[in-house]
C-alpha atoms as a PDB file:
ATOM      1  CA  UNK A   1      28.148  -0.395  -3.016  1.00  0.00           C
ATOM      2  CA  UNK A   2      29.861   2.062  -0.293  1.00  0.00           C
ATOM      3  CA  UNK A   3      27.430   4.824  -1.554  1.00  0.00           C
ATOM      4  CA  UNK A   4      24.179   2.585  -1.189  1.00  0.00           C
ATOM      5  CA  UNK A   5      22.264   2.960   2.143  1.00  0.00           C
ATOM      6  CA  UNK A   6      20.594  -0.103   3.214  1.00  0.00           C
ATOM      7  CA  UNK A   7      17.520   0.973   5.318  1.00  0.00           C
ATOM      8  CA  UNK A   8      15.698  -2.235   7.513  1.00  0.00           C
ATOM      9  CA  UNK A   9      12.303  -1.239   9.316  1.00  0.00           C
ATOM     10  CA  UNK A  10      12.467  -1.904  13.219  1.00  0.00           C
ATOM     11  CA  UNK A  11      10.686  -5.462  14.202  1.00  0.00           C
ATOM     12  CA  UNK A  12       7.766  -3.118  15.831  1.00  0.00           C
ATOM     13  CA  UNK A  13       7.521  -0.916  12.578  1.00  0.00           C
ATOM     14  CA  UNK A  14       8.004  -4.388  10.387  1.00  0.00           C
ATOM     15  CA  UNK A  15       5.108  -6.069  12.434  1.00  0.00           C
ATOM     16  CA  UNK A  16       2.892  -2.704  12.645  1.00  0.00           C
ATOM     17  CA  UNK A  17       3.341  -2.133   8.984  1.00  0.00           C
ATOM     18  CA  UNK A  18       2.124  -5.858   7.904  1.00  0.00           C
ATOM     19  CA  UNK A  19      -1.064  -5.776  10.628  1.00  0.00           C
ATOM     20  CA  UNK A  20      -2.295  -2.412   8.736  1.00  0.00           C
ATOM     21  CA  UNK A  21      -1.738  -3.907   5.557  1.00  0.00           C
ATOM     22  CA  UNK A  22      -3.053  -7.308   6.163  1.00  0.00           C
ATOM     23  CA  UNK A  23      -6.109  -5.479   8.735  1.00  0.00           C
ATOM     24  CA  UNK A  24      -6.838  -3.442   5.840  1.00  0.00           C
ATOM     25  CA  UNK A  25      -7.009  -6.129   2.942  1.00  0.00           C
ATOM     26  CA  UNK A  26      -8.864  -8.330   5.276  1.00  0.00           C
ATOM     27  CA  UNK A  27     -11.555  -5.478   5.680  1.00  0.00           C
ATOM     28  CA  UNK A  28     -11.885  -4.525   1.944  1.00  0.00           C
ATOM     29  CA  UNK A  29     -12.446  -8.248   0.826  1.00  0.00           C
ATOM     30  CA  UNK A  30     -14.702  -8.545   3.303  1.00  0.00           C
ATOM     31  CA  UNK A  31     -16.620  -5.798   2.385  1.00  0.00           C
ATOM     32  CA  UNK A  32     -16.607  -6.791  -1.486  1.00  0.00           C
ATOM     33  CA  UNK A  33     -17.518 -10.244  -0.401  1.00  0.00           C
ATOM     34  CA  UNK A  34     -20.508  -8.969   1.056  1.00  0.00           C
ATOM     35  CA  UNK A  35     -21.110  -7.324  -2.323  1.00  0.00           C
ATOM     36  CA  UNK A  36     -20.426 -10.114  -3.946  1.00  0.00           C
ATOM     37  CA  UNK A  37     -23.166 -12.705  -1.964  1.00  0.00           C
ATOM     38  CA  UNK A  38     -25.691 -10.013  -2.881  1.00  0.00           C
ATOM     39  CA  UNK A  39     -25.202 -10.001  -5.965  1.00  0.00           C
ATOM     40  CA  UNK A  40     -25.864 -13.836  -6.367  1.00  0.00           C
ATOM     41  CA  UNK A  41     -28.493 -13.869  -3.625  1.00  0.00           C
ATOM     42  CA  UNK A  42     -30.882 -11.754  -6.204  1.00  0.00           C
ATOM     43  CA  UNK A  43     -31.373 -12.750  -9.670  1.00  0.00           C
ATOM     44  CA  UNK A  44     -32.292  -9.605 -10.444  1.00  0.00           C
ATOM     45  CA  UNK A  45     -28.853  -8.332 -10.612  1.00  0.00           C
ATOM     46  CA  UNK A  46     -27.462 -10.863 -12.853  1.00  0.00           C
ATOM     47  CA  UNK A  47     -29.928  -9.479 -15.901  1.00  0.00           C
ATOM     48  CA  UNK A  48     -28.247  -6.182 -15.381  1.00  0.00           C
ATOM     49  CA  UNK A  49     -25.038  -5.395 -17.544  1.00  0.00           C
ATOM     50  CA  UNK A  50     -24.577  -2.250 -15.287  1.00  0.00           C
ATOM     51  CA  UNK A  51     -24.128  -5.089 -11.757  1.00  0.00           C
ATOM     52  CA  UNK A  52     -22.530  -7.906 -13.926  1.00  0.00           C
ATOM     53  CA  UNK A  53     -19.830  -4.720 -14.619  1.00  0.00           C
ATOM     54  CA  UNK A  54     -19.622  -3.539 -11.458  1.00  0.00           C
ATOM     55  CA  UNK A  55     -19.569  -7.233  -9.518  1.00  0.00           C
ATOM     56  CA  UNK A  56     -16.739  -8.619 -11.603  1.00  0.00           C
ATOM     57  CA  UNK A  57     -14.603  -5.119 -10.534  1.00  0.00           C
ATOM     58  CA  UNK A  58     -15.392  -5.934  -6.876  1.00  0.00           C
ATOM     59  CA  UNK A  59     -14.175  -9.556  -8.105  1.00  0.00           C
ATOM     60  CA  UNK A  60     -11.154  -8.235  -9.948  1.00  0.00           C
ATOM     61  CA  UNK A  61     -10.391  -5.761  -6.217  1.00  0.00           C
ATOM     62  CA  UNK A  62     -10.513  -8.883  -4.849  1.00  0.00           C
ATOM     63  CA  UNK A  63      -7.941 -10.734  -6.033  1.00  0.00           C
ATOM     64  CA  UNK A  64      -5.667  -7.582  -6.574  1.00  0.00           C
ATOM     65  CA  UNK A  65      -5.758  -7.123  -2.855  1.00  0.00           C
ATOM     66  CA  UNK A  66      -5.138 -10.876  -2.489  1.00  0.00           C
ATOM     67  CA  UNK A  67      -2.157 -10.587  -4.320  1.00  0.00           C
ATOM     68  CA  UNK A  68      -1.130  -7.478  -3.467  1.00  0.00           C
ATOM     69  CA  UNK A  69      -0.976  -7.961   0.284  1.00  0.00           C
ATOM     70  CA  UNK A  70       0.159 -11.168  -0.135  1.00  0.00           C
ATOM     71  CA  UNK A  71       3.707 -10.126  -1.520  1.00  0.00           C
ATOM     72  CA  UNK A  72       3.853  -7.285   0.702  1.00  0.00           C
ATOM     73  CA  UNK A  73       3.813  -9.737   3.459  1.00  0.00           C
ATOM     74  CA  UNK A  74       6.395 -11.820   1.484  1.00  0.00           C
ATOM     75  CA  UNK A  75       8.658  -9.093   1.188  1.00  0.00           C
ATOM     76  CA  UNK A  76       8.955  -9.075   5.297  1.00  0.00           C
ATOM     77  CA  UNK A  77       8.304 -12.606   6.068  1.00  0.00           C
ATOM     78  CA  UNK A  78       9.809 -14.420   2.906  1.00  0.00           C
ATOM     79  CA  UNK A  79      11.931 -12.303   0.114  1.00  0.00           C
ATOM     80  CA  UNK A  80      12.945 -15.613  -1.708  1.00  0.00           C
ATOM     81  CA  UNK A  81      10.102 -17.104  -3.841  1.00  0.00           C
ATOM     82  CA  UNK A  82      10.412 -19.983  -5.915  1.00  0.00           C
ATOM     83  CA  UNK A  83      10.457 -18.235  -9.234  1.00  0.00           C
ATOM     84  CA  UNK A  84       7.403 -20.556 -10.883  1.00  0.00           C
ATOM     85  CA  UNK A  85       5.128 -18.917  -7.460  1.00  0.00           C
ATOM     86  CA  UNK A  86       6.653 -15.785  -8.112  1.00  0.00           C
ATOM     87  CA  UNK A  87       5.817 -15.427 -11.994  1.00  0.00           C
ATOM     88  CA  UNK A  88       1.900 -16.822 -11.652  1.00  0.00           C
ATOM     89  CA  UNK A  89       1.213 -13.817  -8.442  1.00  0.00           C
ATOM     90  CA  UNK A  90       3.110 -11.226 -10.722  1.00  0.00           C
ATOM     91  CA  UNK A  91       1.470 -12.116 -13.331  1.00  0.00           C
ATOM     92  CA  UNK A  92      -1.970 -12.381 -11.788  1.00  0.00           C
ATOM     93  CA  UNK A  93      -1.437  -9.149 -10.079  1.00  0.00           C
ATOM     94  CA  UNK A  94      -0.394  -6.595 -12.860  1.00  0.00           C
ATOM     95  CA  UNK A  95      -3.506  -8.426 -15.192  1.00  0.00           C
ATOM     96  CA  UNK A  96      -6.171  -7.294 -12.356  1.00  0.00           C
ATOM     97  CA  UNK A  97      -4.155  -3.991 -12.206  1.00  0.00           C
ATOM     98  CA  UNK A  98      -4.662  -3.651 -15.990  1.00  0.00           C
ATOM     99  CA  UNK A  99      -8.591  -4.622 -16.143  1.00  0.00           C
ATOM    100  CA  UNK A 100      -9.613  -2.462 -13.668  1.00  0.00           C
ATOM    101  CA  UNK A 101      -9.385   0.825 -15.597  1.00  0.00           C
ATOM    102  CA  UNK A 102     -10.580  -1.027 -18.782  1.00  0.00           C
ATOM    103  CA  UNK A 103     -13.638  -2.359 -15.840  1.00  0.00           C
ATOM    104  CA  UNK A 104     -13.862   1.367 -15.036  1.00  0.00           C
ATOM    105  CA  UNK A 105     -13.910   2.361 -18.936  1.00  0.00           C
ATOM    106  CA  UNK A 106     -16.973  -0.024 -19.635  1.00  0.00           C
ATOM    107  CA  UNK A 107     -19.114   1.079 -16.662  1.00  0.00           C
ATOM    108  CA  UNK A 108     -18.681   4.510 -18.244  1.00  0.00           C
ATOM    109  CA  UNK A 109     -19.591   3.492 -21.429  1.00  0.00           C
ATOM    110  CA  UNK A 110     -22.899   1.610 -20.325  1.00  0.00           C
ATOM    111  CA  UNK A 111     -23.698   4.499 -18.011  1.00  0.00           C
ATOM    112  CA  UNK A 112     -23.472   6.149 -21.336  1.00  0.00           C
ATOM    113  CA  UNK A 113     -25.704   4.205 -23.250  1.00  0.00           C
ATOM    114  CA  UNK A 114     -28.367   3.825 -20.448  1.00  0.00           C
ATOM    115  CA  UNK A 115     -28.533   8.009 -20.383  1.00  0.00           C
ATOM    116  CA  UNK A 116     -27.946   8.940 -24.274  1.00  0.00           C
ATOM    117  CA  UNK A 117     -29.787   6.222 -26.035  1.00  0.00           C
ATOM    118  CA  UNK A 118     -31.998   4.943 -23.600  1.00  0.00           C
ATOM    119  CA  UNK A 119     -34.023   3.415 -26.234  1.00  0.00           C
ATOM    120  CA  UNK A 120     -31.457   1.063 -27.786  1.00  0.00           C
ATOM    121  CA  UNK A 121     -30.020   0.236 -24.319  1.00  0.00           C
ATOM    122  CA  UNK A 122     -31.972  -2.955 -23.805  1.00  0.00           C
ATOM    123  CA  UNK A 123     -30.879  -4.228 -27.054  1.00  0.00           C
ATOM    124  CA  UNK A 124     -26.982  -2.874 -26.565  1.00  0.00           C
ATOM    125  CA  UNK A 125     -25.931  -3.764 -23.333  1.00  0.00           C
ATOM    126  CA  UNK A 126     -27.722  -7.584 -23.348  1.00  0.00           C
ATOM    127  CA  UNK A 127     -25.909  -9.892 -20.108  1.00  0.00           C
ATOM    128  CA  UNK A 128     -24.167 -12.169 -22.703  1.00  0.00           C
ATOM    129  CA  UNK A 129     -22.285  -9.103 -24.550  1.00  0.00           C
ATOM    130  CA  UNK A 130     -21.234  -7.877 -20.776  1.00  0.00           C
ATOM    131  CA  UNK A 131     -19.635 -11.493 -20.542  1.00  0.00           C
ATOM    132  CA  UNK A 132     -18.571 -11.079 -23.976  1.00  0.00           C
ATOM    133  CA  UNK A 133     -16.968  -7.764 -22.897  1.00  0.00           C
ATOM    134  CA  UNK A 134     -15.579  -9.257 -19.885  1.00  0.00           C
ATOM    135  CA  UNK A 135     -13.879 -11.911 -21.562  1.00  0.00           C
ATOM    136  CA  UNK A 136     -12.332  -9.329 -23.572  1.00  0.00           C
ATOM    137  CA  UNK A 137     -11.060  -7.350 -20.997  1.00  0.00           C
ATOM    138  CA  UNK A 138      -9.304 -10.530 -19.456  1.00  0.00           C
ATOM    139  CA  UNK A 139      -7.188 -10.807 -22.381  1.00  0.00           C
ATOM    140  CA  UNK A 140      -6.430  -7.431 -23.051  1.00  0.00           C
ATOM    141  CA  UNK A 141      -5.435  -7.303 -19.781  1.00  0.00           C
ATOM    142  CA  UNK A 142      -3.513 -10.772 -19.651  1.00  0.00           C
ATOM    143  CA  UNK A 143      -1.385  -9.508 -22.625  1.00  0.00           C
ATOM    144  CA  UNK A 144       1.333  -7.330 -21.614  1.00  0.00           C
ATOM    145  CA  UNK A 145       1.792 -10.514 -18.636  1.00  0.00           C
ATOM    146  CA  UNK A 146       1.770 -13.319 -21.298  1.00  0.00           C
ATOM    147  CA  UNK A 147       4.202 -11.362 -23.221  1.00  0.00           C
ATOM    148  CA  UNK A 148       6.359 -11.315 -20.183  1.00  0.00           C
ATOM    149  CA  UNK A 149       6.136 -14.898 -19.869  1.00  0.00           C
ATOM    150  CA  UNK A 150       6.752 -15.904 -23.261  1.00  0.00           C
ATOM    151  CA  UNK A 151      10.054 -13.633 -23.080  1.00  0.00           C
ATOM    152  CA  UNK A 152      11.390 -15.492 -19.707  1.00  0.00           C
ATOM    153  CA  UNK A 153      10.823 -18.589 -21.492  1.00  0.00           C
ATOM    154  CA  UNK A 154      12.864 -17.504 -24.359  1.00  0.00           C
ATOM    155  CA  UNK A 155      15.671 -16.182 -22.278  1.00  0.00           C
ATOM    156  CA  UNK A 156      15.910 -18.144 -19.021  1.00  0.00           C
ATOM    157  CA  UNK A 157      16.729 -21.911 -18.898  1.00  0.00           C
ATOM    158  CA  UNK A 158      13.915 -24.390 -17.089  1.00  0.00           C
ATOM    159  CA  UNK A 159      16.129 -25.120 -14.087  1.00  0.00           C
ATOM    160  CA  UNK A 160      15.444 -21.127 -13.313  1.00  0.00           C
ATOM    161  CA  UNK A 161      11.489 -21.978 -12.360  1.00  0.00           C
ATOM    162  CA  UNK A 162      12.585 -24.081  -9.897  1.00  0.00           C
ATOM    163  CA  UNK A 163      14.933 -21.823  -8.185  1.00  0.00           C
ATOM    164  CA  UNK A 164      14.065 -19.252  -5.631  1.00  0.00           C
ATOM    165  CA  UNK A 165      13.890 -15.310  -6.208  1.00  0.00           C
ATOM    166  CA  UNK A 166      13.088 -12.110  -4.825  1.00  0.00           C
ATOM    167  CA  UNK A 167       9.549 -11.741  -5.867  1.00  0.00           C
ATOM    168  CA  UNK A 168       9.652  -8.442  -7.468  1.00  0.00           C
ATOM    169  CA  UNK A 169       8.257  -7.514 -10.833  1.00  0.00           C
ATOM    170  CA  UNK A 170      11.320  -5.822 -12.217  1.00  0.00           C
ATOM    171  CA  UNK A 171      14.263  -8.060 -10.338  1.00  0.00           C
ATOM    172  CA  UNK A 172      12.467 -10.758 -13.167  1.00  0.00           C
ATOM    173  CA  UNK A 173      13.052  -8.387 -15.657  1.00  0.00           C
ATOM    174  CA  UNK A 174      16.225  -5.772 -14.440  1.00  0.00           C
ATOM    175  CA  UNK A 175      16.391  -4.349 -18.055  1.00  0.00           C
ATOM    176  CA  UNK A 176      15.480  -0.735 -18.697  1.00  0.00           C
ATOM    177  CA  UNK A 177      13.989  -1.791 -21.750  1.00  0.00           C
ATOM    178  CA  UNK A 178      11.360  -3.951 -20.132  1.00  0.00           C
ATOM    179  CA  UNK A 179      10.362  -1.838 -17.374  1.00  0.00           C
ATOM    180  CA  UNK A 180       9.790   1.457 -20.182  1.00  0.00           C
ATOM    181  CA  UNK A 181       7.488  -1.229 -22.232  1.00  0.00           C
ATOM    182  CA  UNK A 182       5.710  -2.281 -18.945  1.00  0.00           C
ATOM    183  CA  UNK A 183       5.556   1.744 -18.177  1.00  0.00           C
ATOM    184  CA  UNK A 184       4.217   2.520 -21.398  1.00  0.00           C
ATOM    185  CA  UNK A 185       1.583  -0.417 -22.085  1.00  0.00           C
ATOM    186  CA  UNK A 186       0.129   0.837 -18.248  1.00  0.00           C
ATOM    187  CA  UNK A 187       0.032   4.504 -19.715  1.00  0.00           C
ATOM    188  CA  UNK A 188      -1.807   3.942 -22.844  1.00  0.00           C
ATOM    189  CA  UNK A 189      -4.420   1.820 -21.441  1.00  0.00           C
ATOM    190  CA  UNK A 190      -4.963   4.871 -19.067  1.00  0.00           C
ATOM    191  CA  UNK A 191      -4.653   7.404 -21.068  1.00  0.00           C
ATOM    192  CA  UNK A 192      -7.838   5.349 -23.180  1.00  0.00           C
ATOM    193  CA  UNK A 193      -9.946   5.483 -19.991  1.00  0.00           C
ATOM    194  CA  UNK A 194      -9.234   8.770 -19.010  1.00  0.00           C
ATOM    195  CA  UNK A 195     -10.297   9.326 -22.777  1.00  0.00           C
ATOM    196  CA  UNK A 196     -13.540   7.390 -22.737  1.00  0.00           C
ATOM    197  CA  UNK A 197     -14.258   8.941 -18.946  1.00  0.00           C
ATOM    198  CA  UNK A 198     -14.508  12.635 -20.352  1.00  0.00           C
ATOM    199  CA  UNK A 199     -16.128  11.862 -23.084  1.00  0.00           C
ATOM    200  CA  UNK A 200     -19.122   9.965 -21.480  1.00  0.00           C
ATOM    201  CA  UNK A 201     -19.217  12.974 -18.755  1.00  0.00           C
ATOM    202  CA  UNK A 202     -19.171  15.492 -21.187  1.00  0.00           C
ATOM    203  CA  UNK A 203     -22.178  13.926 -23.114  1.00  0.00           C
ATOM    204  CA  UNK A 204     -24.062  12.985 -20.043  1.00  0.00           C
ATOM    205  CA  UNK A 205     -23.630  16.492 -18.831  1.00  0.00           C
ATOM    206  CA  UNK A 206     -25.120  18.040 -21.820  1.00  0.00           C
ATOM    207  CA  UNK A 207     -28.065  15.329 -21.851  1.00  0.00           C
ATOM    208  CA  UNK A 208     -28.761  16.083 -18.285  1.00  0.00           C
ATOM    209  CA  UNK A 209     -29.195  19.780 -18.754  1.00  0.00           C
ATOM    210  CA  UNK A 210     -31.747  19.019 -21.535  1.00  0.00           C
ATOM    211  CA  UNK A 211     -33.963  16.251 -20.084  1.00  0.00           C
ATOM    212  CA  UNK A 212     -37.216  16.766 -18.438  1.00  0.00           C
ATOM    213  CA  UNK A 213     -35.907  14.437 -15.611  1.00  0.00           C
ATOM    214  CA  UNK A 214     -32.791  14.967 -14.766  1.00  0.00           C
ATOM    215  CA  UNK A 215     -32.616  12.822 -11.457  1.00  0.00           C
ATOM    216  CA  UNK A 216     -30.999   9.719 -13.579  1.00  0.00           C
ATOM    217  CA  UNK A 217     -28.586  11.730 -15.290  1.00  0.00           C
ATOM    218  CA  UNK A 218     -27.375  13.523 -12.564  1.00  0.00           C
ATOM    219  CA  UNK A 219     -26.631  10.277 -10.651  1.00  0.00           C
ATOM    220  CA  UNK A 220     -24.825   9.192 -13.613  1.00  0.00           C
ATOM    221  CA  UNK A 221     -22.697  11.847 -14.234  1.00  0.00           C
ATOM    222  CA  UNK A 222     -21.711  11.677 -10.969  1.00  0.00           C
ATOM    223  CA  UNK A 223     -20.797   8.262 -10.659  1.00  0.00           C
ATOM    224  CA  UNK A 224     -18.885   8.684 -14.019  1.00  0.00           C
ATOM    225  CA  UNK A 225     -17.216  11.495 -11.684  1.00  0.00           C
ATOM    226  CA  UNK A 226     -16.772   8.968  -9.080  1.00  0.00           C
ATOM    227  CA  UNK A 227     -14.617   6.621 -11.655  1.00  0.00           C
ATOM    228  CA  UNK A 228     -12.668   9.483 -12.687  1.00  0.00           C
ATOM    229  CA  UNK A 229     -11.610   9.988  -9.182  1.00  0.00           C
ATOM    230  CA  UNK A 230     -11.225   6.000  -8.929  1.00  0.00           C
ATOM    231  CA  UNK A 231      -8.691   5.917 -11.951  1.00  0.00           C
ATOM    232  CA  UNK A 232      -6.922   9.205 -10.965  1.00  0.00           C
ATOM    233  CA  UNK A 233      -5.737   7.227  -7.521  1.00  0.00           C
ATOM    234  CA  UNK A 234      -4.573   4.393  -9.622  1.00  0.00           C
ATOM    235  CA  UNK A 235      -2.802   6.771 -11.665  1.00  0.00           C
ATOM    236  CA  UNK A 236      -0.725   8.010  -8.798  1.00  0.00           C
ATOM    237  CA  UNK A 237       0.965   5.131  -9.261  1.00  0.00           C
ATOM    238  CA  UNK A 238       3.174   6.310 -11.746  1.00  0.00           C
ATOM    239  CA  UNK A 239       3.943   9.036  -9.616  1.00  0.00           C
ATOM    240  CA  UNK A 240       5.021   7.420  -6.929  1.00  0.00           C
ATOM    241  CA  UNK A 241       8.318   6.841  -8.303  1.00  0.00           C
ATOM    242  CA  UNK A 242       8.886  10.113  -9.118  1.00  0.00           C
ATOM    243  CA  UNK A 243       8.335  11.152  -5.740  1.00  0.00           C
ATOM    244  CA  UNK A 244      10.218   8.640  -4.270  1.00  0.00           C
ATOM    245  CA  UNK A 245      12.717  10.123  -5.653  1.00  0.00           C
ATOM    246  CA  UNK A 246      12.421  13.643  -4.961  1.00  0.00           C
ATOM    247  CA  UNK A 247      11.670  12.914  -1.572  1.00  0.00           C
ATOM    248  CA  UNK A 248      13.875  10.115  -0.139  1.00  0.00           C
ATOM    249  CA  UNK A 249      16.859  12.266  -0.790  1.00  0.00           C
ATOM    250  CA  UNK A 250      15.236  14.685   2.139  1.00  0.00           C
ATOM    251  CA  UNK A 251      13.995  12.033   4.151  1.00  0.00           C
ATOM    252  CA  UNK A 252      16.971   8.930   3.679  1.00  0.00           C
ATOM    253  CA  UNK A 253      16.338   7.188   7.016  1.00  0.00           C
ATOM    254  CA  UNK A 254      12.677   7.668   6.146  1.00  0.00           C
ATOM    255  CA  UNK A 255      12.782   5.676   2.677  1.00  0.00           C
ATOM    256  CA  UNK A 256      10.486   2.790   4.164  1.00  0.00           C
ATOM    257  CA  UNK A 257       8.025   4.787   5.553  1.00  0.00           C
ATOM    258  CA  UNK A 258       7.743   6.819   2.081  1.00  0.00           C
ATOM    259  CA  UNK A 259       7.109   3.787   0.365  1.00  0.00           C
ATOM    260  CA  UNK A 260       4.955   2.510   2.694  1.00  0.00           C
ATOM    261  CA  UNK A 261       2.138   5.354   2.130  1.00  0.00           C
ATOM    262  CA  UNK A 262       2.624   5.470  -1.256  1.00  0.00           C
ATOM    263  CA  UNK A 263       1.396   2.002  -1.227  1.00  0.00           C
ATOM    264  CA  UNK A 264      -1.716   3.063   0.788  1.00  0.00           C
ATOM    265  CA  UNK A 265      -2.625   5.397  -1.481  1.00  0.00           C
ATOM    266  CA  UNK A 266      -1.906   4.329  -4.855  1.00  0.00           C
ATOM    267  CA  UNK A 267      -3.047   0.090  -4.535  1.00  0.00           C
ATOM    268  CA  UNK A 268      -5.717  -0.024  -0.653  1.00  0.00           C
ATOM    269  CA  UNK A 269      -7.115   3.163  -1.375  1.00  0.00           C
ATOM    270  CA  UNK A 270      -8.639   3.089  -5.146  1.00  0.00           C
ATOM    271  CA  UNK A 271      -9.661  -0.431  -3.691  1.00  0.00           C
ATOM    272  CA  UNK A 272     -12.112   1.557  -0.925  1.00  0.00           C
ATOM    273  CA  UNK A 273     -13.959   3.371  -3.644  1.00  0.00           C
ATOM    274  CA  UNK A 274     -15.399   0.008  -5.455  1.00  0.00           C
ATOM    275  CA  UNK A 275     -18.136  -0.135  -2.920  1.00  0.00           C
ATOM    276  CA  UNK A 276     -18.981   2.698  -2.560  1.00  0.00           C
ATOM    277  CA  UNK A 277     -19.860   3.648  -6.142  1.00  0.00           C
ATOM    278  CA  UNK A 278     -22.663   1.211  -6.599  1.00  0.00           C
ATOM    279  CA  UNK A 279     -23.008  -0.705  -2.990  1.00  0.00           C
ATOM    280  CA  UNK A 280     -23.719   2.324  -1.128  1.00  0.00           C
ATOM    281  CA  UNK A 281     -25.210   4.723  -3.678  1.00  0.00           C
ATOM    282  CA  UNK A 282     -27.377   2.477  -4.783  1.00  0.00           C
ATOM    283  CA  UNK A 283     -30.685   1.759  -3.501  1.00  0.00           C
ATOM    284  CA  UNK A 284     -31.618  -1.085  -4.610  1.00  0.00           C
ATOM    285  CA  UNK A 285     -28.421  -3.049  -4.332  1.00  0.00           C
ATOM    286  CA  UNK A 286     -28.034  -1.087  -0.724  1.00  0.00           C
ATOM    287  CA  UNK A 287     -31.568  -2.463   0.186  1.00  0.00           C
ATOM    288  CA  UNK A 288     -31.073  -5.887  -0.713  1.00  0.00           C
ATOM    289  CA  UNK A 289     -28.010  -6.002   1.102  1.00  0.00           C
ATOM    290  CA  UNK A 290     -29.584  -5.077   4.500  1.00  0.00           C
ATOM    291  CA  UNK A 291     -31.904  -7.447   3.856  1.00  0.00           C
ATOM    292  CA  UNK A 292     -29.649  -9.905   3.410  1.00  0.00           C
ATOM    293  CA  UNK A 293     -27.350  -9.136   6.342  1.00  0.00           C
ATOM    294  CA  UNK A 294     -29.673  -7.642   8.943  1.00  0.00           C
ATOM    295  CA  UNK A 295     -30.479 -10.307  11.371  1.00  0.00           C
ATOM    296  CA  UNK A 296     -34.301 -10.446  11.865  1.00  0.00           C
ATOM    297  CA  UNK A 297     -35.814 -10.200  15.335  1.00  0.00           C
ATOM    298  CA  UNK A 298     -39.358 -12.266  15.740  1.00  0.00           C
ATOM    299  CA  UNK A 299     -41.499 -11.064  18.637  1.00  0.00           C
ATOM    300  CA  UNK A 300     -43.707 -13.777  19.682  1.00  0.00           C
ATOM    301  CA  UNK A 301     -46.504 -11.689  21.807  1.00  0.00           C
ATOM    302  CA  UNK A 302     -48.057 -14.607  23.983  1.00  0.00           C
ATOM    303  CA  UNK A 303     -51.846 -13.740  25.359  1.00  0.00           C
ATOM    304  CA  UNK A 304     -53.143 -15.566  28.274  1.00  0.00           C
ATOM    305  CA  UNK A 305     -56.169 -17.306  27.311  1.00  0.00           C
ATOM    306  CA  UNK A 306     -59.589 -16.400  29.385  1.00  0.00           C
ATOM    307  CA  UNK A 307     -60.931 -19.482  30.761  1.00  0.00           C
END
């Protein structure tokens, strides 16, 4: 314990740190919400696998950055959680964290699809196998959680969810063993993705350069591309510990403020690019949006009458 260097951010830096966070959460849910209303406002949308995929990752942003800020605030405002509270947002948060590359990985598959066998498309990528898929994603991405679960249940009396913790993911779980499994699970699912991801580009790519009209394929190579770039910030991630420690030994007063940006970059960031794939590239869902949201102005032009 003499050799450990407790570092405590400054009330300013504490408060300044929190209003960014929570200024910056509020925005992006706003945003997505936005997305979201659209979505619903136009039937349209809901007969299209490639919106019902890309609405339920604005959905699944959502409630990452729900969670997300809200234990970053808890770690300033209130470290000790009642441990039942504490297990549902961990759990809730690493299961969105998981589903969004598998999201990412089915986008690129029905971009696939749509380009490379455009003629089998309609009959592939139907709006009950995209729920189908979804549901499937949900548990895939619920499993390495409910595993967690059933293990705390196994080793931790009942009295335990009723006490109070610090709401960390590993301070549930301080063994090595765990936080390797956790580690690894987290890898392979990416590794799948970033699989799937260069695969679809590479075929797209070659399709494009042989089709007569290459405006379609283009656009979705490029927002397989955009995905790529999407899943390569969540992968930083696993970096960030890495650099943590590489860096903090330099910088030991500055330990907080580290950790602080790697949390920008690695959970709000990624977050940014969700809209900006399909809300503001696309047309159509970019038109019916302004639509939607622009308040209309009605001139009434009165004319004297001529008596």
């Amino acid at each position: 314990m003499n050799s450990t260097i407790w570092i405590v951010d400054s009330y300013e830096e504490a408060l300044a740190k929190n209003i960014v966070i929570v200024s910056l959460g509020f925005i992006i849910n706003l945003i997505n919400g936005m997305l979201v209303v659209t979505f619903f406002s136009n039937p349209v949308f809901s007969r299209d696998s490639r919106y019902i995929l890309y609405i339920h990752l604005v959905i699944n942003d959502m409630l990452m950055i729900s969670v997300s800020v809200t234990l970053y605030v808890l770690t300033y405002t209130s470290p000790l959680v009642n441990a039942s509270l504490c297990c549902i947002l961990i759990a809730l948060g690493s299961t969105t964290f998981m589903i969004t590359p598998l999201n990412l990985a089915g986008m690129a598959i029905e971009r696939f699809i749509a380009i490379c066998k455009p003629l089998h498309h309609s009959q592939i990528c139907t709006p009950q196998r995209t729920y189908i898929f979804i549901c499937l994603l949900w548990v895939l991405g619920a499993i390495p959680s409910l595993a967690d679960i059933i293990i705390l249940l196994s080793i931790q009396p009942i009295s335990f969810f009723r006490s109070v913790v610090l709401c960390y993911p590993f301070n549930l779980f301080p063994s090595k063993a765990h936080k390797d499994r956790t580690t690894a699970s987290q890898i392979i699912y990416m590794s799948l993705v970033w699989i799937i991801l260069i695969y679809t580009y590479c075929r797209v790519l070659f399709t494009a350069r042989k089709a007569a009209s290459k405006g379609s394929a283009n656009k979705a190579r490029s927002t397989i591309l955009l995905h790529g770039v999407q899943l390569l910030l969540c992968m930083l991630s696993y970096v960030t510990p890495v650099l943590d420690m590489i860096v903090s030994p330099f910088f030991p007063f500055h330990r907080t403020k580290i950790t602080f940006f790697n949390y920008l970059i690695t959970n709000i960031m990624p977050r940014l690019l969700s809209p900006l794939i399909y809300g503001v590239r696309d047309q159509k869902f970019m038109k019916q949006m302004k639509e939607y949201f622009t308040c209309r102005v009605i001139i009434v032009k009165i004319v004297p009458s001529k008596l």
